[in-house]
PDB file of N, CA and C in Angstrom:
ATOM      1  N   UNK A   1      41.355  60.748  60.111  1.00  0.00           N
ATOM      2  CA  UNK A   1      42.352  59.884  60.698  1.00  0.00           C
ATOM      3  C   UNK A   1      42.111  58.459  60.204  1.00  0.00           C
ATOM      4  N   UNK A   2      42.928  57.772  60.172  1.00  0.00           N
ATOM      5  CA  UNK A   2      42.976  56.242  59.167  1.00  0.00           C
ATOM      6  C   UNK A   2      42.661  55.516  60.487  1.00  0.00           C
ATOM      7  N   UNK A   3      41.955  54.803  60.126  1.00  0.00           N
ATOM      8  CA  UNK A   3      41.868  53.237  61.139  1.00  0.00           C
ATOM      9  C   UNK A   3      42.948  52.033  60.723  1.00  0.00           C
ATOM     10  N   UNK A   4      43.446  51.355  61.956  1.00  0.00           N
ATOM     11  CA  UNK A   4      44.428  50.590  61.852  1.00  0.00           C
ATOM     12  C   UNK A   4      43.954  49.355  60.889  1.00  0.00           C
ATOM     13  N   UNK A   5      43.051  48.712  60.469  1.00  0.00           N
ATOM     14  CA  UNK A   5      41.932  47.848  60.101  1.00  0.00           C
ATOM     15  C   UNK A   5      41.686  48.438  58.930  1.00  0.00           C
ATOM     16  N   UNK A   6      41.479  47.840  57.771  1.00  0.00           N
ATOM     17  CA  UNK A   6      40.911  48.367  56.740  1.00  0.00           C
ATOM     18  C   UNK A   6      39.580  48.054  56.788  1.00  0.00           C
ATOM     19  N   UNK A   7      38.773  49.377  56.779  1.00  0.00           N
ATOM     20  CA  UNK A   7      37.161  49.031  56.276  1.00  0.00           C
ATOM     21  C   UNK A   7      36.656  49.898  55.092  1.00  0.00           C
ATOM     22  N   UNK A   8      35.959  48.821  54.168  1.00  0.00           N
ATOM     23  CA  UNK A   8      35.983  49.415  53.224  1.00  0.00           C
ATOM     24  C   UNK A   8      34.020  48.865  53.242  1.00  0.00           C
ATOM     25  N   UNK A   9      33.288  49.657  53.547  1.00  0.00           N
ATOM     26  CA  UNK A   9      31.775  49.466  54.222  1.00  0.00           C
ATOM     27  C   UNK A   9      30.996  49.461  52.794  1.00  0.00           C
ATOM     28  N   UNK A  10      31.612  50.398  51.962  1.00  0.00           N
ATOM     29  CA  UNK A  10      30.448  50.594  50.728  1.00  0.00           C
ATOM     30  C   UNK A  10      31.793  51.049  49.433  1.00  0.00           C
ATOM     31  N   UNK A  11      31.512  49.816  47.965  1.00  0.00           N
ATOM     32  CA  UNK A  11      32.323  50.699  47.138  1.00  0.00           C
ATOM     33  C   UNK A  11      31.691  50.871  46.244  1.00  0.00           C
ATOM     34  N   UNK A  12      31.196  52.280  45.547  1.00  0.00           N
ATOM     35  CA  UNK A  12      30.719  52.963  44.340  1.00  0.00           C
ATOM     36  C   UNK A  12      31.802  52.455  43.274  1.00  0.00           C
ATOM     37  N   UNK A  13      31.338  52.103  42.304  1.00  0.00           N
ATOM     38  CA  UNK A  13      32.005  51.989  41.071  1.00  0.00           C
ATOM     39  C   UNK A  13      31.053  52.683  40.377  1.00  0.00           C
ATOM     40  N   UNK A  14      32.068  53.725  40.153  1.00  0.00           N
ATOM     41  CA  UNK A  14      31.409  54.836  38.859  1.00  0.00           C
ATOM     42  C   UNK A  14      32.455  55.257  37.756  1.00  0.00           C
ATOM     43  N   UNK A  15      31.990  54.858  36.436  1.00  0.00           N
ATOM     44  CA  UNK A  15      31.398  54.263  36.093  1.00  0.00           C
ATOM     45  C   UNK A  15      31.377  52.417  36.389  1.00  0.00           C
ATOM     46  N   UNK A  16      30.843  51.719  36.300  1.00  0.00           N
ATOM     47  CA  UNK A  16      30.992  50.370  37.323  1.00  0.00           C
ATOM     48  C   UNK A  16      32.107  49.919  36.060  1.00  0.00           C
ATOM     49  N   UNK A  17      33.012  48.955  36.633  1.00  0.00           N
ATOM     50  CA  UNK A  17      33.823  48.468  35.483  1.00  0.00           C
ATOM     51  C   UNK A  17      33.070  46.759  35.018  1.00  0.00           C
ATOM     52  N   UNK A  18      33.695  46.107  34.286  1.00  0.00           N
ATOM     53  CA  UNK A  18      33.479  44.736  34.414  1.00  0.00           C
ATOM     54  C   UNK A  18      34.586  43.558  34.311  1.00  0.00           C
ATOM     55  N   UNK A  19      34.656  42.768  33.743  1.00  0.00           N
ATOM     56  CA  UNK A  19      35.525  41.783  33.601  1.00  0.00           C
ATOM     57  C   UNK A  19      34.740  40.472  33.064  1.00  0.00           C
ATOM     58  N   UNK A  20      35.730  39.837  31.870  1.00  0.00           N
ATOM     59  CA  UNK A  20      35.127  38.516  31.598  1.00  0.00           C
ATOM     60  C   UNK A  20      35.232  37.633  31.989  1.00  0.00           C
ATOM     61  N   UNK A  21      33.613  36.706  32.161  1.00  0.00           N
ATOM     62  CA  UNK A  21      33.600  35.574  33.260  1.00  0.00           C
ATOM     63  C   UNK A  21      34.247  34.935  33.448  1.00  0.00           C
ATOM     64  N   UNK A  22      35.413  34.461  32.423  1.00  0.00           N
ATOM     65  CA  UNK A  22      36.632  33.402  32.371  1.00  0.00           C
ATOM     66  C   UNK A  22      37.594  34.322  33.532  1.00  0.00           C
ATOM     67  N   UNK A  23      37.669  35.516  33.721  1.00  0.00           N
ATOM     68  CA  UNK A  23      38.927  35.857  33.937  1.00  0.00           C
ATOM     69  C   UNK A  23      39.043  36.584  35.371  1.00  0.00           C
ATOM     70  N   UNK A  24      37.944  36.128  36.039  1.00  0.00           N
ATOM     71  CA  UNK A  24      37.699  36.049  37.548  1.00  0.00           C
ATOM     72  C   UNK A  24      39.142  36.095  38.315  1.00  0.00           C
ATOM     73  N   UNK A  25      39.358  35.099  38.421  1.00  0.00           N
ATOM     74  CA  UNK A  25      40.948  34.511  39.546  1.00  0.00           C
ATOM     75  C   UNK A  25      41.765  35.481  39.306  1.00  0.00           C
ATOM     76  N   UNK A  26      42.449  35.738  37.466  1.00  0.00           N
ATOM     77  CA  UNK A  26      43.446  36.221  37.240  1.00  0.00           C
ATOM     78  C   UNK A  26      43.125  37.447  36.090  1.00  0.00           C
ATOM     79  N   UNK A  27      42.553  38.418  35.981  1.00  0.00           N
ATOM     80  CA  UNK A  27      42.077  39.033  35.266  1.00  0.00           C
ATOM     81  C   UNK A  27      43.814  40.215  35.127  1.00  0.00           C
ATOM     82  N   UNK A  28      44.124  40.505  33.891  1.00  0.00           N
ATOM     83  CA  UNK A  28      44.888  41.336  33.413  1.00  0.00           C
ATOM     84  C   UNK A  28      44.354  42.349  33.531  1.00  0.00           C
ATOM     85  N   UNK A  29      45.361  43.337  33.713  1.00  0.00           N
ATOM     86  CA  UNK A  29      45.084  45.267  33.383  1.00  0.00           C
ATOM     87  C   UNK A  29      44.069  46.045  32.042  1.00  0.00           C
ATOM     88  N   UNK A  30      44.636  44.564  30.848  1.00  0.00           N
ATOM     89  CA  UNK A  30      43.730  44.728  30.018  1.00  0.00           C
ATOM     90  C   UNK A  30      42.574  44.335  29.271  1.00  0.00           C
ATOM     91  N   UNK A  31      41.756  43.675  30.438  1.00  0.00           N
ATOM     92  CA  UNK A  31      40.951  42.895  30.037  1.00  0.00           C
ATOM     93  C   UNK A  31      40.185  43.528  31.336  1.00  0.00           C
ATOM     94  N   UNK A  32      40.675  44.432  32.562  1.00  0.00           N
ATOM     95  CA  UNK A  32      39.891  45.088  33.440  1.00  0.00           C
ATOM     96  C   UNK A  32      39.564  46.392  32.068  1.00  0.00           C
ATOM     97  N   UNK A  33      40.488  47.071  32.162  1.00  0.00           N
ATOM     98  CA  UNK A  33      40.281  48.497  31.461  1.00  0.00           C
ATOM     99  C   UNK A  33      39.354  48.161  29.998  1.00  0.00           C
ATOM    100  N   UNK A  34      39.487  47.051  29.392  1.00  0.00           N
ATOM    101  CA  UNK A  34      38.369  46.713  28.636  1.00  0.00           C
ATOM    102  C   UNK A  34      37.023  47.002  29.080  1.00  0.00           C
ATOM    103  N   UNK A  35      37.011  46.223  30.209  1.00  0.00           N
ATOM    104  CA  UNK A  35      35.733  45.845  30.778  1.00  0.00           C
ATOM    105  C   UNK A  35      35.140  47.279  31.235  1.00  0.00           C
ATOM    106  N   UNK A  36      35.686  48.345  31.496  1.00  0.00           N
ATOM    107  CA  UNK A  36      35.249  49.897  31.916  1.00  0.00           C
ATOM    108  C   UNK A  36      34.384  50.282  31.029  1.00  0.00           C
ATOM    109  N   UNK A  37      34.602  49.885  29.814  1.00  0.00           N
ATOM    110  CA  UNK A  37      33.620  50.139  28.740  1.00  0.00           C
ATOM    111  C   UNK A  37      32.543  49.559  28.601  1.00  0.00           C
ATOM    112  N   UNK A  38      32.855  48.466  28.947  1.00  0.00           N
ATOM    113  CA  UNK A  38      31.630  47.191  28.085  1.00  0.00           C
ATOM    114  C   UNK A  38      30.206  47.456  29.771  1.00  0.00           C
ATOM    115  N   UNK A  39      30.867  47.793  30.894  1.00  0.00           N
ATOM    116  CA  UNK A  39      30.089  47.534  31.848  1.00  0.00           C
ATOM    117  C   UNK A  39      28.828  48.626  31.872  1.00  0.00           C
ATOM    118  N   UNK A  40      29.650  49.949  30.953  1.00  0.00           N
ATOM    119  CA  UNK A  40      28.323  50.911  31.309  1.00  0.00           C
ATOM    120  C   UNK A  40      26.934  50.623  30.511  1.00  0.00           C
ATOM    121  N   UNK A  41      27.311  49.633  29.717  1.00  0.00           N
ATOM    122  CA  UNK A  41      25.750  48.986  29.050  1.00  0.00           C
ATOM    123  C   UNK A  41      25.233  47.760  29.564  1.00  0.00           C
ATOM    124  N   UNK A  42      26.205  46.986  30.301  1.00  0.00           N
ATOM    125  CA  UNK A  42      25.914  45.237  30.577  1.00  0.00           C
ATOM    126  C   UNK A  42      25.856  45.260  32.061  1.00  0.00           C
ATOM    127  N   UNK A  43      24.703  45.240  32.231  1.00  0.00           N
ATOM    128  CA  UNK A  43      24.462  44.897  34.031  1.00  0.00           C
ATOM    129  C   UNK A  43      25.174  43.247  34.267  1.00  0.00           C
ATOM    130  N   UNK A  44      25.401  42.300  33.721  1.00  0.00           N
ATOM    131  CA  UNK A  44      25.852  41.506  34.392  1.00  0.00           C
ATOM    132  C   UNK A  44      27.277  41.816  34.250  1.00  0.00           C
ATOM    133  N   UNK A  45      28.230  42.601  33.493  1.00  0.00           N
ATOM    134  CA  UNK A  45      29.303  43.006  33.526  1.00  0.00           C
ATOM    135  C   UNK A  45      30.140  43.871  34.694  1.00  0.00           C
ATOM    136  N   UNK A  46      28.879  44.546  35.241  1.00  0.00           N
ATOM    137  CA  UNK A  46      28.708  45.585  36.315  1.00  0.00           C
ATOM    138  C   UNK A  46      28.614  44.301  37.444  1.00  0.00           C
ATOM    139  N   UNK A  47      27.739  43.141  37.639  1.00  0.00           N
ATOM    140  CA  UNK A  47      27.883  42.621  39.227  1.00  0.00           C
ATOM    141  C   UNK A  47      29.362  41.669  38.480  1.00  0.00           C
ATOM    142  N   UNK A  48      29.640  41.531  37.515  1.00  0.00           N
ATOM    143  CA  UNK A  48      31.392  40.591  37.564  1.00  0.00           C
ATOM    144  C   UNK A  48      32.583  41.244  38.110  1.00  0.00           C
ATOM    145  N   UNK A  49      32.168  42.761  37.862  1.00  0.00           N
ATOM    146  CA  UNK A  49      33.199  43.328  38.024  1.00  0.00           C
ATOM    147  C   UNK A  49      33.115  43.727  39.619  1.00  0.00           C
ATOM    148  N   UNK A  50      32.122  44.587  40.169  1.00  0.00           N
ATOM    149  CA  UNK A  50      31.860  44.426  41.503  1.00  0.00           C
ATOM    150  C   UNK A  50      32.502  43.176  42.394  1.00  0.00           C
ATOM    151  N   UNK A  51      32.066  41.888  42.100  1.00  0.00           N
ATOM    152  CA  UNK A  51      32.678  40.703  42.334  1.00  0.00           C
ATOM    153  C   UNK A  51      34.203  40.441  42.665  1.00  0.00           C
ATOM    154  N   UNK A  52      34.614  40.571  41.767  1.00  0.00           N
ATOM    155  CA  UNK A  52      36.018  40.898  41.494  1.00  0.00           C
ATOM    156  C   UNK A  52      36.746  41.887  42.319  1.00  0.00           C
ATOM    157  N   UNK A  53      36.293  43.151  42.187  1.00  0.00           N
ATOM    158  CA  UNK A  53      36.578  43.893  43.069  1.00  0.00           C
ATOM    159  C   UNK A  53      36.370  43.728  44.590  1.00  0.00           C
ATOM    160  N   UNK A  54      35.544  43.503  44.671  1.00  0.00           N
ATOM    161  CA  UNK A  54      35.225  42.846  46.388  1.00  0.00           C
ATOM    162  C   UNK A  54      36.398  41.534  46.381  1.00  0.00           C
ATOM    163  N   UNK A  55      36.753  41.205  45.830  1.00  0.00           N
ATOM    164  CA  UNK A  55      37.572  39.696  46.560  1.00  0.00           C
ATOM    165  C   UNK A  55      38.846  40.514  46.360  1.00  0.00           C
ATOM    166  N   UNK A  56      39.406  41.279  45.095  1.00  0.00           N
ATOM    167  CA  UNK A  56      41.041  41.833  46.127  1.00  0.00           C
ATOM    168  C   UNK A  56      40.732  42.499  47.006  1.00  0.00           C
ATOM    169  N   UNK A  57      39.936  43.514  47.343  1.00  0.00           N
ATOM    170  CA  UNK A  57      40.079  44.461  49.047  1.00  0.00           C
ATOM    171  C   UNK A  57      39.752  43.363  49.862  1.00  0.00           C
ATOM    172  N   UNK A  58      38.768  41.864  49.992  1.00  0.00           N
ATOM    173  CA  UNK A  58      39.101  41.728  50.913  1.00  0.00           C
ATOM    174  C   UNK A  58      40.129  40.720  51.166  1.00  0.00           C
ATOM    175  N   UNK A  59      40.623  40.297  49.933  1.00  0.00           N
ATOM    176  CA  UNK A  59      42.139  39.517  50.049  1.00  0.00           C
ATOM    177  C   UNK A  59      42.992  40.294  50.948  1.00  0.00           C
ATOM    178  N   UNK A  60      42.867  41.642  50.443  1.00  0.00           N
ATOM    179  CA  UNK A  60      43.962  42.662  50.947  1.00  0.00           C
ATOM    180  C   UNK A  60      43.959  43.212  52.445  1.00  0.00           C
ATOM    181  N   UNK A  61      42.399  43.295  52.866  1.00  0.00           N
ATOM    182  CA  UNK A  61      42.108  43.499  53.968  1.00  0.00           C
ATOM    183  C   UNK A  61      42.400  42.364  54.968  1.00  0.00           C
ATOM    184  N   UNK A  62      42.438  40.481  54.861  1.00  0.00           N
ATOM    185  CA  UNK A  62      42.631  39.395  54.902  1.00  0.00           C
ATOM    186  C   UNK A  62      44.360  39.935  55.258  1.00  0.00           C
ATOM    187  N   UNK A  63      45.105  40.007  54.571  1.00  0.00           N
ATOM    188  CA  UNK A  63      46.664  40.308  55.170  1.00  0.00           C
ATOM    189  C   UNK A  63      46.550  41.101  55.976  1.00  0.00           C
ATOM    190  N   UNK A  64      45.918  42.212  55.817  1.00  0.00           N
ATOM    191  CA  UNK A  64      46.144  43.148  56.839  1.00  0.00           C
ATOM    192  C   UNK A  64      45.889  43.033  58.376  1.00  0.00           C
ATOM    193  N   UNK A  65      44.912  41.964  58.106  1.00  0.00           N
ATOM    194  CA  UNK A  65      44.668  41.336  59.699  1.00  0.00           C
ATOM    195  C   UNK A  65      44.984  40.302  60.147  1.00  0.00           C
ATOM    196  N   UNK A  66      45.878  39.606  59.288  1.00  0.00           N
ATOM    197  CA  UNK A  66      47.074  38.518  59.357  1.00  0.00           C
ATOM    198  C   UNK A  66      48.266  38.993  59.828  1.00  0.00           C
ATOM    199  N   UNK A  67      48.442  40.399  60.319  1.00  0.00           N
ATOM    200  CA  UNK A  67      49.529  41.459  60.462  1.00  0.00           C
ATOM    201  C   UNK A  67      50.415  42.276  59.240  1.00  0.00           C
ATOM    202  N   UNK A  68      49.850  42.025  58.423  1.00  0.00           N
ATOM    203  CA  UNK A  68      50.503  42.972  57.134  1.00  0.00           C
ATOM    204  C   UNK A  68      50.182  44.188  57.175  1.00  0.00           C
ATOM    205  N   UNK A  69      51.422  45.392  57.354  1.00  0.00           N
ATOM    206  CA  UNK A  69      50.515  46.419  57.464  1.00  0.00           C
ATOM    207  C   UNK A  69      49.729  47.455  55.994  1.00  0.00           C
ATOM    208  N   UNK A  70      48.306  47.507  56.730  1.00  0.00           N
ATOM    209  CA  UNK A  70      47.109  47.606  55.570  1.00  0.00           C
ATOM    210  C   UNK A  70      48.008  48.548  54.090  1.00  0.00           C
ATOM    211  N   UNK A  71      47.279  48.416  53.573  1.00  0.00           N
ATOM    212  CA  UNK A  71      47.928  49.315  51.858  1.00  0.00           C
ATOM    213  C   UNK A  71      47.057  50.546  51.602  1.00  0.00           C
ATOM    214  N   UNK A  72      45.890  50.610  52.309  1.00  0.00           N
ATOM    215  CA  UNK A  72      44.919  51.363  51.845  1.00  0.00           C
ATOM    216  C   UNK A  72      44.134  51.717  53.345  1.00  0.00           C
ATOM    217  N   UNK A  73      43.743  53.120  53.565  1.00  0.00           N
ATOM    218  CA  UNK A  73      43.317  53.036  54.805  1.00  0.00           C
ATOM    219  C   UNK A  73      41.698  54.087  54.943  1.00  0.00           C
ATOM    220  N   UNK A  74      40.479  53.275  54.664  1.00  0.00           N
ATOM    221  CA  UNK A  74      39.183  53.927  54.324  1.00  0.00           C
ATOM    222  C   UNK A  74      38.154  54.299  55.449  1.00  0.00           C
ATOM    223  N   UNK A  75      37.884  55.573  55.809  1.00  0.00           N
ATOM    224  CA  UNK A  75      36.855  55.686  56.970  1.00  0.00           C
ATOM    225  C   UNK A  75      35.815  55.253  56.441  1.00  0.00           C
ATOM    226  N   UNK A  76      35.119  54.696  57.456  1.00  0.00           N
ATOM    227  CA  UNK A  76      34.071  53.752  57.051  1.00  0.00           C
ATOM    228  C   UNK A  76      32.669  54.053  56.205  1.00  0.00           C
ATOM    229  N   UNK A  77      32.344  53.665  55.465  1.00  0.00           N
ATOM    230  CA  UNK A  77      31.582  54.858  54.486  1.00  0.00           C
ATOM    231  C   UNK A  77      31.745  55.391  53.584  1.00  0.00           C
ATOM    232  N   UNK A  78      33.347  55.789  53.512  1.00  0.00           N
ATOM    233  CA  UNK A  78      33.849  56.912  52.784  1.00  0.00           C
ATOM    234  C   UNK A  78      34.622  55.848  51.180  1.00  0.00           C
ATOM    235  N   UNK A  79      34.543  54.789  51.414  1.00  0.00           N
ATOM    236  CA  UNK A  79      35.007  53.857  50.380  1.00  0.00           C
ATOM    237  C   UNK A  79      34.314  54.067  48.880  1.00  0.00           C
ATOM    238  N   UNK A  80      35.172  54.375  47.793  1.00  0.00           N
ATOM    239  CA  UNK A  80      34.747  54.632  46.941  1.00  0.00           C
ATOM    240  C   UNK A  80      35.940  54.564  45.854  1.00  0.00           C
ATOM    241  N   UNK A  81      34.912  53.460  44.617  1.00  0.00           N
ATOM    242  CA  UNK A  81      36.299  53.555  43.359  1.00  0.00           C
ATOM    243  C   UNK A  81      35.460  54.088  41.951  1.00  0.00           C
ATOM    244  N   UNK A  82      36.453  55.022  41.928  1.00  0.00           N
ATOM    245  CA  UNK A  82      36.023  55.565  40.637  1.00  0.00           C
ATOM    246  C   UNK A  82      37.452  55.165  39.465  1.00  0.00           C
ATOM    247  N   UNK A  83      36.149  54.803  38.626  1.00  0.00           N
ATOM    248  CA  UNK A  83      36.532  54.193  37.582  1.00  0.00           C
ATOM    249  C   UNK A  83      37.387  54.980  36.253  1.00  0.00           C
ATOM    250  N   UNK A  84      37.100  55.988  36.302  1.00  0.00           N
ATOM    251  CA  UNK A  84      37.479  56.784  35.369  1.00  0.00           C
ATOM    252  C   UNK A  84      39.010  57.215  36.173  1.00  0.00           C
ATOM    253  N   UNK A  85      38.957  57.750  37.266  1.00  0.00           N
ATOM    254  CA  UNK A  85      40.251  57.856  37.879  1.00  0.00           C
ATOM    255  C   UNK A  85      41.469  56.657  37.720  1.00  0.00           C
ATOM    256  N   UNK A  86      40.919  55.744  37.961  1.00  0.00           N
ATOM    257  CA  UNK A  86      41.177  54.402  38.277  1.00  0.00           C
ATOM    258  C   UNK A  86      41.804  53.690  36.467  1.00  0.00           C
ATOM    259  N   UNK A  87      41.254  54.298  35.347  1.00  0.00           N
ATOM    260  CA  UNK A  87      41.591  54.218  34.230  1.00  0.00           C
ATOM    261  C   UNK A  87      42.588  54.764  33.697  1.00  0.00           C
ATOM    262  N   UNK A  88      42.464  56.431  34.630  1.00  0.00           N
ATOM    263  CA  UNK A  88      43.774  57.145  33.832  1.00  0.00           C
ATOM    264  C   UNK A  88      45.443  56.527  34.591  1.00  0.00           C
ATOM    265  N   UNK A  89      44.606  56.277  35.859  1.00  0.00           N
ATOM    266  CA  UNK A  89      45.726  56.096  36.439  1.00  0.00           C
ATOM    267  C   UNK A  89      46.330  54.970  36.324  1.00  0.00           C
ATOM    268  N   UNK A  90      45.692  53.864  35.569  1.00  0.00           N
ATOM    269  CA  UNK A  90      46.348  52.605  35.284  1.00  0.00           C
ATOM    270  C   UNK A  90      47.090  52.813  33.258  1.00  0.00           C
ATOM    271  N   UNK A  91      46.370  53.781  32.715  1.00  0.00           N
ATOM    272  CA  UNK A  91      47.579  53.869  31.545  1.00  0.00           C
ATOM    273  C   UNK A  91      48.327  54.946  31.370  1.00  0.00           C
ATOM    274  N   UNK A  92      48.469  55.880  32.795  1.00  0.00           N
ATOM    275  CA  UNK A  92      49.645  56.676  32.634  1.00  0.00           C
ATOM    276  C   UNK A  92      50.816  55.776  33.443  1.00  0.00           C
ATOM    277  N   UNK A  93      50.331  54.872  34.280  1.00  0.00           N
ATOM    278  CA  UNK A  93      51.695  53.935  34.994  1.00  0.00           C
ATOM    279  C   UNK A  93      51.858  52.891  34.009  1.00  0.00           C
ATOM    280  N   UNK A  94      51.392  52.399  33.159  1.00  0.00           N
ATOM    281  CA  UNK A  94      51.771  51.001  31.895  1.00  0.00           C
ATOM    282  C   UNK A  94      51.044  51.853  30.547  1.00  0.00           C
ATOM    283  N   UNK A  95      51.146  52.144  30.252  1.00  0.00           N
ATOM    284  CA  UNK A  95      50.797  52.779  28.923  1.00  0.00           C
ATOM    285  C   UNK A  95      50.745  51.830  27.740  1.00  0.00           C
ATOM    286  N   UNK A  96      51.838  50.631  27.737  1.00  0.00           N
ATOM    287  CA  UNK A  96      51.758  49.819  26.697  1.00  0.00           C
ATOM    288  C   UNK A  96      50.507  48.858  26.727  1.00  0.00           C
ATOM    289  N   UNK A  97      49.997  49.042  26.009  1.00  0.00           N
ATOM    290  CA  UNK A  97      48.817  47.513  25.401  1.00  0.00           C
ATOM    291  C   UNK A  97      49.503  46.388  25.720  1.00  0.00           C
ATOM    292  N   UNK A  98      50.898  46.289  25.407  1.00  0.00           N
ATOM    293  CA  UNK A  98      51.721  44.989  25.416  1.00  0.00           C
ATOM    294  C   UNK A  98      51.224  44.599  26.884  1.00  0.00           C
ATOM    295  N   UNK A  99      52.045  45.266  27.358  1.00  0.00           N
ATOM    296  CA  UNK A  99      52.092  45.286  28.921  1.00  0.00           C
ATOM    297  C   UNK A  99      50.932  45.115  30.156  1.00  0.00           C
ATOM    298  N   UNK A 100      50.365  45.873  29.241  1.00  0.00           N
ATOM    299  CA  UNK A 100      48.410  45.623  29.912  1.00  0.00           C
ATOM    300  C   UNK A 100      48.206  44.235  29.965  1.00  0.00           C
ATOM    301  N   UNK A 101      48.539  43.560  28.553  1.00  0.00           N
ATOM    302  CA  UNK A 101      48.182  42.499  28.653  1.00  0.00           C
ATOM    303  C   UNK A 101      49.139  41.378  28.836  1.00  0.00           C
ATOM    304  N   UNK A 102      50.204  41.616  29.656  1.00  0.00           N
ATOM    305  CA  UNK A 102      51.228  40.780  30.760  1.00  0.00           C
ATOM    306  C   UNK A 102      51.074  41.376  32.374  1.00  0.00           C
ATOM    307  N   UNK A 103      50.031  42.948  32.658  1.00  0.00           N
ATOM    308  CA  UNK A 103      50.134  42.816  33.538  1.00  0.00           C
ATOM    309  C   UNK A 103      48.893  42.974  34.703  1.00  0.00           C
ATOM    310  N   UNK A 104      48.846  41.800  35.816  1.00  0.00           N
ATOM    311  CA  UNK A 104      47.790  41.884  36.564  1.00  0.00           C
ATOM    312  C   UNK A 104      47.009  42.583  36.771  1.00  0.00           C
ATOM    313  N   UNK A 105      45.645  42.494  36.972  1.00  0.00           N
ATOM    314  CA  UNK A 105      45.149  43.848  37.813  1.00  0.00           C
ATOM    315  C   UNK A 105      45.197  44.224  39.017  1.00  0.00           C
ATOM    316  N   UNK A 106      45.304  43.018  39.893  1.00  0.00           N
ATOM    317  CA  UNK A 106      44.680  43.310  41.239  1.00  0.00           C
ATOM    318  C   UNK A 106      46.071  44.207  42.047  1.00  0.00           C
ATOM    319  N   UNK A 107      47.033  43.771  41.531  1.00  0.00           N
ATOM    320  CA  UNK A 107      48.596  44.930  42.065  1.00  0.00           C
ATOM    321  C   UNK A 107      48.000  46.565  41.594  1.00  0.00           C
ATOM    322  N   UNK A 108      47.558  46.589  40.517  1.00  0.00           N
ATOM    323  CA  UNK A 108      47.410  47.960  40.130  1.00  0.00           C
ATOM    324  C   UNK A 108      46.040  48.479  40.726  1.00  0.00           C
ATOM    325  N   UNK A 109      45.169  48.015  40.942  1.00  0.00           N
ATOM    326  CA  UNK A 109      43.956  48.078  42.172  1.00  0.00           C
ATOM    327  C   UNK A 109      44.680  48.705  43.044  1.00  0.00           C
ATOM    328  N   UNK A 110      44.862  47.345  43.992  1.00  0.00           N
ATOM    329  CA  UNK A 110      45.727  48.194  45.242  1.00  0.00           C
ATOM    330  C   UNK A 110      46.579  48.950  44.961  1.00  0.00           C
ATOM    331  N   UNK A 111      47.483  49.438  44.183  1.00  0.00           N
ATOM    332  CA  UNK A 111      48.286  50.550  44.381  1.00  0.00           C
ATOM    333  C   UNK A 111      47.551  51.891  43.925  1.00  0.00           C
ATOM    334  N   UNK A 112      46.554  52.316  43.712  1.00  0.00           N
ATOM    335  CA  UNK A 112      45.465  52.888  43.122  1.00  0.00           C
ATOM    336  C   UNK A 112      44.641  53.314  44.490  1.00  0.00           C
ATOM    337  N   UNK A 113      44.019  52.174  44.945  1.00  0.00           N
ATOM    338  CA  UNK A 113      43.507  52.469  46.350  1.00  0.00           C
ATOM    339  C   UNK A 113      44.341  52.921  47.343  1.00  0.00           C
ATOM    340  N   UNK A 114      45.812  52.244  47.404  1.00  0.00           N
ATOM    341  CA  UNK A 114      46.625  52.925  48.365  1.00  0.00           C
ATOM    342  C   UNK A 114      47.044  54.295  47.864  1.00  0.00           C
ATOM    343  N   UNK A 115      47.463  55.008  46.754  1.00  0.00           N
ATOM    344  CA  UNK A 115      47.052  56.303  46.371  1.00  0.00           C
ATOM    345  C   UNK A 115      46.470  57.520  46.863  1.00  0.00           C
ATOM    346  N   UNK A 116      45.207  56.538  46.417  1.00  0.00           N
ATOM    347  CA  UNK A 116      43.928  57.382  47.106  1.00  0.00           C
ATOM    348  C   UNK A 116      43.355  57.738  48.413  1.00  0.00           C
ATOM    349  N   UNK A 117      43.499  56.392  49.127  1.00  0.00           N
ATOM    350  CA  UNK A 117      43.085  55.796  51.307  1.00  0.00           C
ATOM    351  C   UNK A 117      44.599  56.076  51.058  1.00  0.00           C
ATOM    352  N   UNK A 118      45.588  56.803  51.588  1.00  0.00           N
ATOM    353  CA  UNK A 118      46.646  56.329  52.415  1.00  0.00           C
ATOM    354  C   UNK A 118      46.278  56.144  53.409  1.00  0.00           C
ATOM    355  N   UNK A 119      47.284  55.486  54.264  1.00  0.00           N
ATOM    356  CA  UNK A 119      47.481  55.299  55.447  1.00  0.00           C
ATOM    357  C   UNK A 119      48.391  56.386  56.219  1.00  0.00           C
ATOM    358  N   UNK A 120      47.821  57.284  56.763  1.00  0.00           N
ATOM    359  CA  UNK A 120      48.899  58.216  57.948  1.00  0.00           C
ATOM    360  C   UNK A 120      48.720  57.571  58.896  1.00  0.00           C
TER     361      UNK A 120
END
């Protein structure tokens, strides 16, 4: 059963992704899905990307308790992003390179997590 509250207690990134240090705030689709690669050798690629990832869920979690209702709904514990999932599923919805690199990541995050946590 979903909790009204998003809690997201623990997230596995497997394989961990990363992201480059410039591209923190506003990181593209293709400069995340880059980073899937580069992270399974670069431990500091692995805590950028972690990083990153922790500030949209809790941006997202942040609306949700502003009254937005949540996008993603995780029993506590059970929080987990896998990366490889999380890869196919971002170039079977944009497939173009072009496009990767006009389009955000953190929309395709959350719609990825909401996917996966729905909310019933």
């Amino acid at each position: 059963m979903c909790h009204h509250t998003l809690r997201m207690l623990a997230i596995l990134v497997t394989p961990v992704l990363a992201l480059p240090a410039a591209a923190q705030g506003d990181a593209t689709l293709h400069q995340l899905l880059e980073g899937i690669s580069a992270a399974q050798e670069d431990p500091s690629a692995r805590d950028r990307l972690g990083t990153y990832l922790r500030s949209v869920i809790t941006a997202a979690q942040t609306d949700a308790r502003g009254g937005t209702a949540p996008r993603f709904c995780v029993e506590p514990g059970q929080g987990r992003f896998d990366a490889g999932a999380f890869r196919r599923y971002a170039i079977r919805r944009i497939p173009s390179e072009t496009d990767q690199h006009a389009t955000l990541a953190a929309p395709v995050i959350l719609d990825f997590l909401s996917e996966t946590y729905p909310c019933r």
